[in-house]
N, C-alpha and C. Protein backbone atom coordinates (compact mmCIF):
# COMPACT_ATOMS: atom_id res chain seq x y z
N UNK A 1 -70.56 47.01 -110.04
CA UNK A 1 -69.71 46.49 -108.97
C UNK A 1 -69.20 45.12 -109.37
N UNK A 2 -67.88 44.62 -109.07
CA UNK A 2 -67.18 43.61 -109.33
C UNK A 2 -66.75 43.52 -108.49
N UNK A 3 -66.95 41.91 -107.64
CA UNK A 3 -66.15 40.93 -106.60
C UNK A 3 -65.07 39.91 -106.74
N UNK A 4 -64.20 39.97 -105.85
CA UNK A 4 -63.53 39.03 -106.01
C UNK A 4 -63.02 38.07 -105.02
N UNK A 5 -62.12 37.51 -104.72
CA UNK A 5 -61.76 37.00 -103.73
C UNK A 5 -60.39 37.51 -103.14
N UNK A 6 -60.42 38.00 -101.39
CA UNK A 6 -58.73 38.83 -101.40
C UNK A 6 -58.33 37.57 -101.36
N UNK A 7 -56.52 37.85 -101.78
CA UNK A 7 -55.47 37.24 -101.86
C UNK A 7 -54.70 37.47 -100.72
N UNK A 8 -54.44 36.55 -100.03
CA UNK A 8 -53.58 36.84 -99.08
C UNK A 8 -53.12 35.18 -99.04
N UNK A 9 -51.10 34.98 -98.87
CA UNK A 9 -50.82 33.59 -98.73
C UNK A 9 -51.32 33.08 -97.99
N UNK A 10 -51.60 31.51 -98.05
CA UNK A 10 -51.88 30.44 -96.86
C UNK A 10 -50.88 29.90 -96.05
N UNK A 11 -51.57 29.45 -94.27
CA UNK A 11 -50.82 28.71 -94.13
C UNK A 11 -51.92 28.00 -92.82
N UNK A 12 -51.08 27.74 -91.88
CA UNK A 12 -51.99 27.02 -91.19
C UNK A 12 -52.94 28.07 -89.99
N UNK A 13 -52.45 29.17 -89.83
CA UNK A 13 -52.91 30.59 -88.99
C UNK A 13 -54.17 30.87 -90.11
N UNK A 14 -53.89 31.18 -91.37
CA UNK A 14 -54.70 31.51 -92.52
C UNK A 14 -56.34 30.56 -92.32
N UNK A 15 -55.81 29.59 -92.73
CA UNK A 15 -56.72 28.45 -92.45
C UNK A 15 -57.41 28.09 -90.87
N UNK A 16 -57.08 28.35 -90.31
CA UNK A 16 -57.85 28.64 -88.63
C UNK A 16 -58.28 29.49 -88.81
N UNK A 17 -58.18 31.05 -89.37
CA UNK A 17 -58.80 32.01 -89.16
C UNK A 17 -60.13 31.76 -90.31
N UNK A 18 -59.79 31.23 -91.20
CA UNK A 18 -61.05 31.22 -92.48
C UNK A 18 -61.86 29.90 -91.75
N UNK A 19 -61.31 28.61 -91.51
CA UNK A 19 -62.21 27.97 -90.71
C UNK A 19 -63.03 28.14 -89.71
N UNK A 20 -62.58 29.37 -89.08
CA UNK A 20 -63.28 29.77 -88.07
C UNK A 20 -64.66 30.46 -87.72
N UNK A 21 -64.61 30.97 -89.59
CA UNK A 21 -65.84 31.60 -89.81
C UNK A 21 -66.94 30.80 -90.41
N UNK A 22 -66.43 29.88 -90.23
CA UNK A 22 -67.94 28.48 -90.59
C UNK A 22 -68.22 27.99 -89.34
N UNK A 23 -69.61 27.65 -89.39
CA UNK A 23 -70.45 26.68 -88.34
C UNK A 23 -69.65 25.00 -88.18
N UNK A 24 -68.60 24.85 -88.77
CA UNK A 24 -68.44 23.35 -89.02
C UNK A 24 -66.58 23.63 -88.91
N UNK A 25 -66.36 24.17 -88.30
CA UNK A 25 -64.71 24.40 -88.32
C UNK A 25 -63.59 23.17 -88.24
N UNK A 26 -64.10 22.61 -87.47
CA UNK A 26 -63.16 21.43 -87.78
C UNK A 26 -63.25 20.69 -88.80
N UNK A 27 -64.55 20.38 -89.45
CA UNK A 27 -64.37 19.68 -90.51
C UNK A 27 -63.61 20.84 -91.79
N UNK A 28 -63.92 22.35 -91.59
CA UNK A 28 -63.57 22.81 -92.17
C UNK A 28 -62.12 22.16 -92.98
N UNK A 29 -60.95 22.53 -91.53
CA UNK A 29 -59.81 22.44 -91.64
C UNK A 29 -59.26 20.63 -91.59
N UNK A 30 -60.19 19.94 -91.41
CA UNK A 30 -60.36 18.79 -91.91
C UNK A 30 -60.17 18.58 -93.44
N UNK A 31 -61.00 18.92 -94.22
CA UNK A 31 -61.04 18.94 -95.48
C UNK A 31 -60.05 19.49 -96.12
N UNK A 32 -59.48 20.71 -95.91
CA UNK A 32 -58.28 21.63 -96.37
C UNK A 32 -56.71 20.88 -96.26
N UNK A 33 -57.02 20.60 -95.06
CA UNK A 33 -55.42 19.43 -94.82
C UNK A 33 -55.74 18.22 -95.61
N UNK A 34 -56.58 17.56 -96.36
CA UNK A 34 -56.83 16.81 -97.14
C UNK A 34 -55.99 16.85 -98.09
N UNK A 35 -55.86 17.81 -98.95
CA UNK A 35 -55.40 18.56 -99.95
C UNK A 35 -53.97 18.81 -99.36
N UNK A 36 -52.71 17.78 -100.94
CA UNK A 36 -52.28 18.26 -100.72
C UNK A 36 -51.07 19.41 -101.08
N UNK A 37 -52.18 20.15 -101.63
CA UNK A 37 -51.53 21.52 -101.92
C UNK A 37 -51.89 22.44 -100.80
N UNK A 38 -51.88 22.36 -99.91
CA UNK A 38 -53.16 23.16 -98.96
C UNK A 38 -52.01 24.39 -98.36
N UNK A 39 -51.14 24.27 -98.03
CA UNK A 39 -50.19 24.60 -97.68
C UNK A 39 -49.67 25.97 -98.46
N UNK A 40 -49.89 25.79 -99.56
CA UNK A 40 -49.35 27.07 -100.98
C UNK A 40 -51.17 27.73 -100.96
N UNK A 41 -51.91 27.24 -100.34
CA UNK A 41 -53.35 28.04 -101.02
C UNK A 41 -53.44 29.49 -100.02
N UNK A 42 -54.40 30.14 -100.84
CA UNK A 42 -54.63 31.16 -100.48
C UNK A 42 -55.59 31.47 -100.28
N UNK A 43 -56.49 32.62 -100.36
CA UNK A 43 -58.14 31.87 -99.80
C UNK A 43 -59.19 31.99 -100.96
N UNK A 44 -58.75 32.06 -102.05
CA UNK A 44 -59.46 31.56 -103.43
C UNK A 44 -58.96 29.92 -102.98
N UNK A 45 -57.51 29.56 -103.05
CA UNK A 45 -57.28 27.99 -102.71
C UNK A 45 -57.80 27.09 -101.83
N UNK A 46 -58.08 28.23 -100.95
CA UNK A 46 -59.03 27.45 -99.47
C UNK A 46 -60.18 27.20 -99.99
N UNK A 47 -60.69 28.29 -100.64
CA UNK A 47 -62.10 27.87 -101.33
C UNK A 47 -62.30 26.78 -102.16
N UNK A 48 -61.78 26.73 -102.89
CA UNK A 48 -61.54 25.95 -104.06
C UNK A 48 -61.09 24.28 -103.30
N UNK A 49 -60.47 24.05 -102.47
CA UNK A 49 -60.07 22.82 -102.20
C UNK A 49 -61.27 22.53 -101.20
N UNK A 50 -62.19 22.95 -100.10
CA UNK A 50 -63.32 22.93 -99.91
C UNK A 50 -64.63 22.21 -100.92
N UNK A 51 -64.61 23.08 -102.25
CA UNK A 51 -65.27 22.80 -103.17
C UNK A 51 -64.50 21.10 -103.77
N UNK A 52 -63.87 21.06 -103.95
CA UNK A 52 -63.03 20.19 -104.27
C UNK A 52 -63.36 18.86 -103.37
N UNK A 53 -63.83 18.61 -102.06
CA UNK A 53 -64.17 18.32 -100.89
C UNK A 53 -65.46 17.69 -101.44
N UNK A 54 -66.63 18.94 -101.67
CA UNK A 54 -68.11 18.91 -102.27
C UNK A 54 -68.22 17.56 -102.99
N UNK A 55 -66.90 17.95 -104.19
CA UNK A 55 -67.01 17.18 -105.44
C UNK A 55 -67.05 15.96 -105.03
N UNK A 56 -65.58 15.34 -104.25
CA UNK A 56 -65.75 14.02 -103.90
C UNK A 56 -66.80 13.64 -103.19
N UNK A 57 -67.46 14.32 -102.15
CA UNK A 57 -68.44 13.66 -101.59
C UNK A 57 -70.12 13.64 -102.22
N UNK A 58 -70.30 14.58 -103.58
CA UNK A 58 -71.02 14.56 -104.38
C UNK A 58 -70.54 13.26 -105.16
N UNK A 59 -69.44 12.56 -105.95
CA UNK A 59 -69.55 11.17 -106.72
C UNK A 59 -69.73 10.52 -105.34
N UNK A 60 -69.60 10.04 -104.43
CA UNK A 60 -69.74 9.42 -103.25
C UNK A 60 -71.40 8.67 -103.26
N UNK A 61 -71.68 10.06 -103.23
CA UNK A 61 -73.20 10.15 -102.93
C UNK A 61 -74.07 9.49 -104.13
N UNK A 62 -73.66 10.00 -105.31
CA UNK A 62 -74.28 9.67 -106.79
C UNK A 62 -74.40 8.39 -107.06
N UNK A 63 -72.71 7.65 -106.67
CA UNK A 63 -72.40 6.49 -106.58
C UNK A 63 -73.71 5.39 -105.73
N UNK A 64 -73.67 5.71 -104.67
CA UNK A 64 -74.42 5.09 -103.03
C UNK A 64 -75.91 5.23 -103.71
N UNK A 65 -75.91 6.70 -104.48
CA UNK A 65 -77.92 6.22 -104.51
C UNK A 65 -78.03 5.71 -106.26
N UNK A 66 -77.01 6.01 -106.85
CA UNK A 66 -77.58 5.01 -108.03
C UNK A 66 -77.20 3.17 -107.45
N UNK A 67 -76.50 2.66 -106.68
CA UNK A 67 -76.67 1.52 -106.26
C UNK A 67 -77.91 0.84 -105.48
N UNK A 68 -78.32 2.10 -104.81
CA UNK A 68 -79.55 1.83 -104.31
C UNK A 68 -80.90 1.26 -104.97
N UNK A 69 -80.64 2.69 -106.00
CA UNK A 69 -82.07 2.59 -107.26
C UNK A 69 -81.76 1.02 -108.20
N UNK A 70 -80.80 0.75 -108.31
CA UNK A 70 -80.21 -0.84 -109.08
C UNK A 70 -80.86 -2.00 -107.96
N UNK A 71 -80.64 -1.72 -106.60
CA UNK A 71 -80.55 -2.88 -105.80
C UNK A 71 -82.37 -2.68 -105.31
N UNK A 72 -82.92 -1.96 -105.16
CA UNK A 72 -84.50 -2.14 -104.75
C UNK A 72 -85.35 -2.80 -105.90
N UNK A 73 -86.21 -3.15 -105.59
CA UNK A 73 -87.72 -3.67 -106.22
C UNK A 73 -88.60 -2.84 -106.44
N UNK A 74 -89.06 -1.86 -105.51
CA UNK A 74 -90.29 -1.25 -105.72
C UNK A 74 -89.85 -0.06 -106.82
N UNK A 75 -90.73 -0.36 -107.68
CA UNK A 75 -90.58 0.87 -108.75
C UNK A 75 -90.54 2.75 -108.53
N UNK A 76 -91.05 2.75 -106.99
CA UNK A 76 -91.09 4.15 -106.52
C UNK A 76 -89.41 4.75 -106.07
N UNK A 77 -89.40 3.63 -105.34
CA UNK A 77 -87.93 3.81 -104.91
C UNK A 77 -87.33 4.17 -105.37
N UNK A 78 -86.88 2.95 -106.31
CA UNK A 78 -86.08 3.04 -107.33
C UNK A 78 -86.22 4.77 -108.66
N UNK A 79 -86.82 5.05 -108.78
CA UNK A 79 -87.24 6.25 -109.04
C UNK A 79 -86.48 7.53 -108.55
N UNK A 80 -87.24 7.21 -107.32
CA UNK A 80 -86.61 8.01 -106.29
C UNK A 80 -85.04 8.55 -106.29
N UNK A 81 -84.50 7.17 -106.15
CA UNK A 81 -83.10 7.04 -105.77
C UNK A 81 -82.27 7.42 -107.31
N UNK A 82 -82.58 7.14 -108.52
CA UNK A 82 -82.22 7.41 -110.04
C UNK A 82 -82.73 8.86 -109.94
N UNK A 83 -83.31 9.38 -109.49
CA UNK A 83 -83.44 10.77 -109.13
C UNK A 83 -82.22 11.53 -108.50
N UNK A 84 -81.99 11.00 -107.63
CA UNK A 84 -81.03 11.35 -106.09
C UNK A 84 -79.68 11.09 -107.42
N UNK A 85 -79.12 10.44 -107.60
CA UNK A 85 -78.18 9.58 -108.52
C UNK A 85 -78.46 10.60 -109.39
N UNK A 86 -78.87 11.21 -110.03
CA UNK A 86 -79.18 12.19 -111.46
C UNK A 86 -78.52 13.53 -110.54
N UNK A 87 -79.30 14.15 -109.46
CA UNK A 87 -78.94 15.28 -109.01
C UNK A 87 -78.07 15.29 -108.58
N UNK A 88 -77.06 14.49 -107.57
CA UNK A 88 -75.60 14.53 -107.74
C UNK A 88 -74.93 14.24 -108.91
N UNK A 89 -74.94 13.55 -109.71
CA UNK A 89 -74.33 14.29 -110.92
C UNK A 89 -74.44 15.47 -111.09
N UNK A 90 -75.65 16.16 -111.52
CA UNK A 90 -75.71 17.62 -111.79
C UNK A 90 -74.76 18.19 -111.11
N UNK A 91 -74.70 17.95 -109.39
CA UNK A 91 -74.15 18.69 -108.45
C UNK A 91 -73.24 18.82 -108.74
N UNK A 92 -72.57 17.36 -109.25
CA UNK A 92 -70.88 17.23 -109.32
C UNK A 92 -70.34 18.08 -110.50
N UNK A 93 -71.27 18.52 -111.71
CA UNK A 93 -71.31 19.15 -112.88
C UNK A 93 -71.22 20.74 -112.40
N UNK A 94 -71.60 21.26 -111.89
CA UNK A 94 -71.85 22.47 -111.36
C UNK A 94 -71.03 23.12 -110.15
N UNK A 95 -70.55 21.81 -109.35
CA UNK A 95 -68.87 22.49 -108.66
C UNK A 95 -68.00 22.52 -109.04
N UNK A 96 -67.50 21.68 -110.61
CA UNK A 96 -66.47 21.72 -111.14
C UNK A 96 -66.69 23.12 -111.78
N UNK A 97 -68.48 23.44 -112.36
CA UNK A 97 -68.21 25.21 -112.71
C UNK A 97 -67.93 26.15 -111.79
N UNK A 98 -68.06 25.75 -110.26
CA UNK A 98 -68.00 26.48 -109.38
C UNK A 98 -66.38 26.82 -109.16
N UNK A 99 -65.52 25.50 -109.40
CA UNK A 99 -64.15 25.59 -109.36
C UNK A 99 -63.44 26.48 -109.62
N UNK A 100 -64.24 26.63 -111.22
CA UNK A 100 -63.56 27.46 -112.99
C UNK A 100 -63.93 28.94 -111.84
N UNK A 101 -65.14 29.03 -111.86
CA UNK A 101 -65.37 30.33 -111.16
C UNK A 101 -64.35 30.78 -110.11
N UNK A 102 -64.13 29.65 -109.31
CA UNK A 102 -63.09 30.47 -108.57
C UNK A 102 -61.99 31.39 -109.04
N UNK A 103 -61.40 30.25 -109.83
CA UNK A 103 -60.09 30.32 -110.43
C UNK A 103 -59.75 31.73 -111.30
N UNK A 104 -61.70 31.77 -111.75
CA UNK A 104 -61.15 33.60 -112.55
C UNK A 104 -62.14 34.67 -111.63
N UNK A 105 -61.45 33.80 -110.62
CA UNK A 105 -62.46 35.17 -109.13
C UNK A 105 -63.71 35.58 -109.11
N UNK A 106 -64.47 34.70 -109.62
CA UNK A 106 -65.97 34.89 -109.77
C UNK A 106 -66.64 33.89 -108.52
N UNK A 107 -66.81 35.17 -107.58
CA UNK A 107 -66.84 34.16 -106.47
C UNK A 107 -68.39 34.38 -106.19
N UNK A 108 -69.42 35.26 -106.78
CA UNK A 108 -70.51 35.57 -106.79
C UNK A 108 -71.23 33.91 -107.67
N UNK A 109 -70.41 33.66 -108.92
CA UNK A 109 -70.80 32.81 -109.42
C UNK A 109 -70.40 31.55 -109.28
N UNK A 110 -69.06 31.50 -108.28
CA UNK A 110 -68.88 29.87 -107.27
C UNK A 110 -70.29 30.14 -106.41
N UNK A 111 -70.86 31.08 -105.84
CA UNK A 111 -71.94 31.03 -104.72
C UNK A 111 -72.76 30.85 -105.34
N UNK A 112 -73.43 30.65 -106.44
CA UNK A 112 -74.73 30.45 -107.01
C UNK A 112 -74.35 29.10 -107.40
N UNK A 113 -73.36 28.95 -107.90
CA UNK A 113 -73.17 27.24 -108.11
C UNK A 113 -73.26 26.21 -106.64
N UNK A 114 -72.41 26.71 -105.78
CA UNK A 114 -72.53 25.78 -105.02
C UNK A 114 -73.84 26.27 -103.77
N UNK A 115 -74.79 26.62 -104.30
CA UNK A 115 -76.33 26.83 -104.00
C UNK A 115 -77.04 25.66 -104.82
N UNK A 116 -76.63 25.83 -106.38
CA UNK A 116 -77.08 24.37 -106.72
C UNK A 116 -77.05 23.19 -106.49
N UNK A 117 -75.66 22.93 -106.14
CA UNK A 117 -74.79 21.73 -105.61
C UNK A 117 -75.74 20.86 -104.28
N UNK A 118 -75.83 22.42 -103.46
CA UNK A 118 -76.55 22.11 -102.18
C UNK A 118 -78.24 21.59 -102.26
N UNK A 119 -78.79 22.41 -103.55
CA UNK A 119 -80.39 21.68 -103.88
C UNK A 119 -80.23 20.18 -104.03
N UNK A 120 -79.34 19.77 -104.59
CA UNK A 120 -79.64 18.65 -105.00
C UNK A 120 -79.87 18.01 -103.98
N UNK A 121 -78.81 18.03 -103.13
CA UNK A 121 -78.78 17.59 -101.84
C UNK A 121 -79.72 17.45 -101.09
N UNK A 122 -81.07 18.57 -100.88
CA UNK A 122 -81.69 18.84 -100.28
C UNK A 122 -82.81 18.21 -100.80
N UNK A 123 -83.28 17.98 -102.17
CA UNK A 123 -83.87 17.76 -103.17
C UNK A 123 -83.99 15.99 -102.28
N UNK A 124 -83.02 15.44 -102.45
CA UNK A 124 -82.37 14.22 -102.24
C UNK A 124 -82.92 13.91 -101.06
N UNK A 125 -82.45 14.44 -99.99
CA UNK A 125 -83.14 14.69 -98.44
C UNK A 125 -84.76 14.53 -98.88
N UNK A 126 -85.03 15.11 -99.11
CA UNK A 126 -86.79 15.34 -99.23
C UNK A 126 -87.45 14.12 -99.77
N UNK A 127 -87.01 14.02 -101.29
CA UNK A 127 -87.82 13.10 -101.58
C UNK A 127 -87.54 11.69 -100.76
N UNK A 128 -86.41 11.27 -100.60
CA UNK A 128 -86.33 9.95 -100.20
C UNK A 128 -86.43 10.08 -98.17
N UNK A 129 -86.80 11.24 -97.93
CA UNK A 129 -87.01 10.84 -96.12
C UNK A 129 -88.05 9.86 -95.74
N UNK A 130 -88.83 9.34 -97.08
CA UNK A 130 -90.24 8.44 -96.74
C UNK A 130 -89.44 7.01 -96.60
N UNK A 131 -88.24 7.13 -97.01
CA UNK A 131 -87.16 5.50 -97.12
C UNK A 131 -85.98 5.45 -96.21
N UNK A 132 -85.73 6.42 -95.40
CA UNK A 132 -85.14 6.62 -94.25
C UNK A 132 -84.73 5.35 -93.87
N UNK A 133 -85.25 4.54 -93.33
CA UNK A 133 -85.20 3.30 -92.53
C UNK A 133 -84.68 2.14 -93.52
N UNK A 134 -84.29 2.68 -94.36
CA UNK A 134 -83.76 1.40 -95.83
C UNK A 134 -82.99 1.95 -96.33
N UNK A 135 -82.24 3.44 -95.99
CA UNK A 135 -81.31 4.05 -96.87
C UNK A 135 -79.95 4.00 -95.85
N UNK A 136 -78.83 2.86 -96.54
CA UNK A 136 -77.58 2.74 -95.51
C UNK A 136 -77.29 3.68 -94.56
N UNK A 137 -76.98 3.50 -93.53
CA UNK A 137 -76.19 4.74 -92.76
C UNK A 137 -75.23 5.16 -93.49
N UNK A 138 -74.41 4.93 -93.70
CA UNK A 138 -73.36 5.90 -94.39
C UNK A 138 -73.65 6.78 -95.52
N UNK A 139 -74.72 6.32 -96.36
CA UNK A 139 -75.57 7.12 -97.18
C UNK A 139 -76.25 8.84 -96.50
N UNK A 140 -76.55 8.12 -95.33
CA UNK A 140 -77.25 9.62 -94.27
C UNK A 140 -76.33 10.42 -93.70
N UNK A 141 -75.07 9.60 -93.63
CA UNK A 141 -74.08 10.02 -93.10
C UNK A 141 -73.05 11.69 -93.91
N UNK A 142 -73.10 10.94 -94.95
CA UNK A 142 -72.51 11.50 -96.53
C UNK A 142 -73.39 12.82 -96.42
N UNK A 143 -74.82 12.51 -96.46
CA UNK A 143 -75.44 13.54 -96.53
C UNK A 143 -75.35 14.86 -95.83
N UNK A 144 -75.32 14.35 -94.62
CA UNK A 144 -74.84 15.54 -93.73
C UNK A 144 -73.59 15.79 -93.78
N UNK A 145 -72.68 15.27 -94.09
CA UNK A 145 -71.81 16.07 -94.66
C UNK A 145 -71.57 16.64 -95.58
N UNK A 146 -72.41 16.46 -96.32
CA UNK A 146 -72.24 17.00 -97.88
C UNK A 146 -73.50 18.51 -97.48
N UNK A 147 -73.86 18.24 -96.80
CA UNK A 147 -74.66 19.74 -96.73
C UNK A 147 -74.24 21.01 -95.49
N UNK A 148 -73.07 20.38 -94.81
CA UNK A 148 -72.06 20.89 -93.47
C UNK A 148 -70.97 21.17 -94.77
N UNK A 149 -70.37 21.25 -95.36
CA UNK A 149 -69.53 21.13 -96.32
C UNK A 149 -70.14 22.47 -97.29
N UNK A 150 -71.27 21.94 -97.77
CA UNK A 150 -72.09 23.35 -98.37
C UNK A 150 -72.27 24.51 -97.66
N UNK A 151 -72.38 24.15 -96.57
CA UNK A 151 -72.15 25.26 -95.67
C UNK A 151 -71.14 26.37 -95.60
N UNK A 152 -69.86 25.18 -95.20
CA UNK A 152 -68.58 25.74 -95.05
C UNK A 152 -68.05 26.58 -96.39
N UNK A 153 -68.52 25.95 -97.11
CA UNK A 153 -68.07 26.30 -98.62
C UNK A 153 -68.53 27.94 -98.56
N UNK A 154 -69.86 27.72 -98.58
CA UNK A 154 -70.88 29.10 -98.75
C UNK A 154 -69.90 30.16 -97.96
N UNK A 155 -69.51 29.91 -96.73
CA UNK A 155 -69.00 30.63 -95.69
C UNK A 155 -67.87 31.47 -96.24
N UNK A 156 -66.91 30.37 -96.67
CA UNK A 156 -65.73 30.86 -96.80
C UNK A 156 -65.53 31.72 -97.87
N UNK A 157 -66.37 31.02 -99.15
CA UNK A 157 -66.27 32.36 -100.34
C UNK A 157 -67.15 33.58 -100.04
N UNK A 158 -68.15 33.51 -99.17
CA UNK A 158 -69.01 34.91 -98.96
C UNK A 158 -67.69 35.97 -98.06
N UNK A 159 -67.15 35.13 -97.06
CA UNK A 159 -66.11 35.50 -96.55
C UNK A 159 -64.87 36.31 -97.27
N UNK A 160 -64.58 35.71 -98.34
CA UNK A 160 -63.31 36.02 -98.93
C UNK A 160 -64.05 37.15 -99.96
N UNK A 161 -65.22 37.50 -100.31
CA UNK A 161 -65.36 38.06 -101.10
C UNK A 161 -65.37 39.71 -100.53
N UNK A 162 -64.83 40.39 -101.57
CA UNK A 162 -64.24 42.05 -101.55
C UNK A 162 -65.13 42.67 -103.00
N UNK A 163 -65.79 43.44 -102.07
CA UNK A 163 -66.53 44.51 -103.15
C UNK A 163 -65.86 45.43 -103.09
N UNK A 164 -65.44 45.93 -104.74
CA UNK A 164 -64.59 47.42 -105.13
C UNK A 164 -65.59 48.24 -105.41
């Protein structure tokens, strides 16, 4: 069996209806009007500019906790956070494969990528919830979006995907 993603043009009806099938719809179509090619996409493009979404808010994130791990003292932390800072990279490494995947309709293997994308994240969450109270808001902020985003992502390519 081989999946792919249907093709059907975009527009703004397109995009309400694919946003609609995520838990996070407005940010969905938030993110999509970002982009601006959004308009010509289709729903490999919807996917893909979503992912695209991930990416920026994965360097965002990478950015915020390797500043962190630079700016603390305690050697755990700091650890910690050069951790967090390591796995968004990875993340950011692994949606750009998730991208490629789209692009040659391998939407089984955008979903396993941006499963990784989302560990890190989670990874990130975990270890550092003991520093909660010292990790910027907008840092926590990012986060939840970056894992509402993983969401949406997950949604839309499980969505678009067509088994022959």
């Amino acid at each position: 069996m081989s999946s792919s993603l249907n093709l059907v043009s975009g527009d703004d009806l397109l995009i309400q209806a694919e946003c609609r099938l995520t838990l996070f719809p407005s940010l969905c179509i938030e993110c999509i009007k970002s982009d601006p090619s959004y308009r010509q996409a289709d729903k490999k493009g919807i996917a893909t500019i979503i992912v695209k979404c991930l990416i920026n808010h994965a360097s965002t994130l990478q950015s915020g906790t390797s500043q962190i791990a630079s700016s603390v003292l305690s050697p755990t932390m700091k650890v910690v956070f050069q951790t967090c800072a390591t796995g968004y990279g990875f993340a950011n490494q692994v949606l750009n494969d998730a991208t490629r995947a789209l692009t040659n309709f391998d939407a089984v293997g955008a979903l396993t990528y941006v499963g990784q994308a989302r560990a890190s994240n989670t990874n990130c969450q975990t270890t550092s919830a003991v520093y909660v109270g010292v990790i910027p808001k907008v840092i926590l902020s990012e986060q939840i979006l970056y894992e509402q985003l993983s969401n949406v992502a997950t949604s839309i390519i499980t969505a678009g995907i067509r088994v022959h």
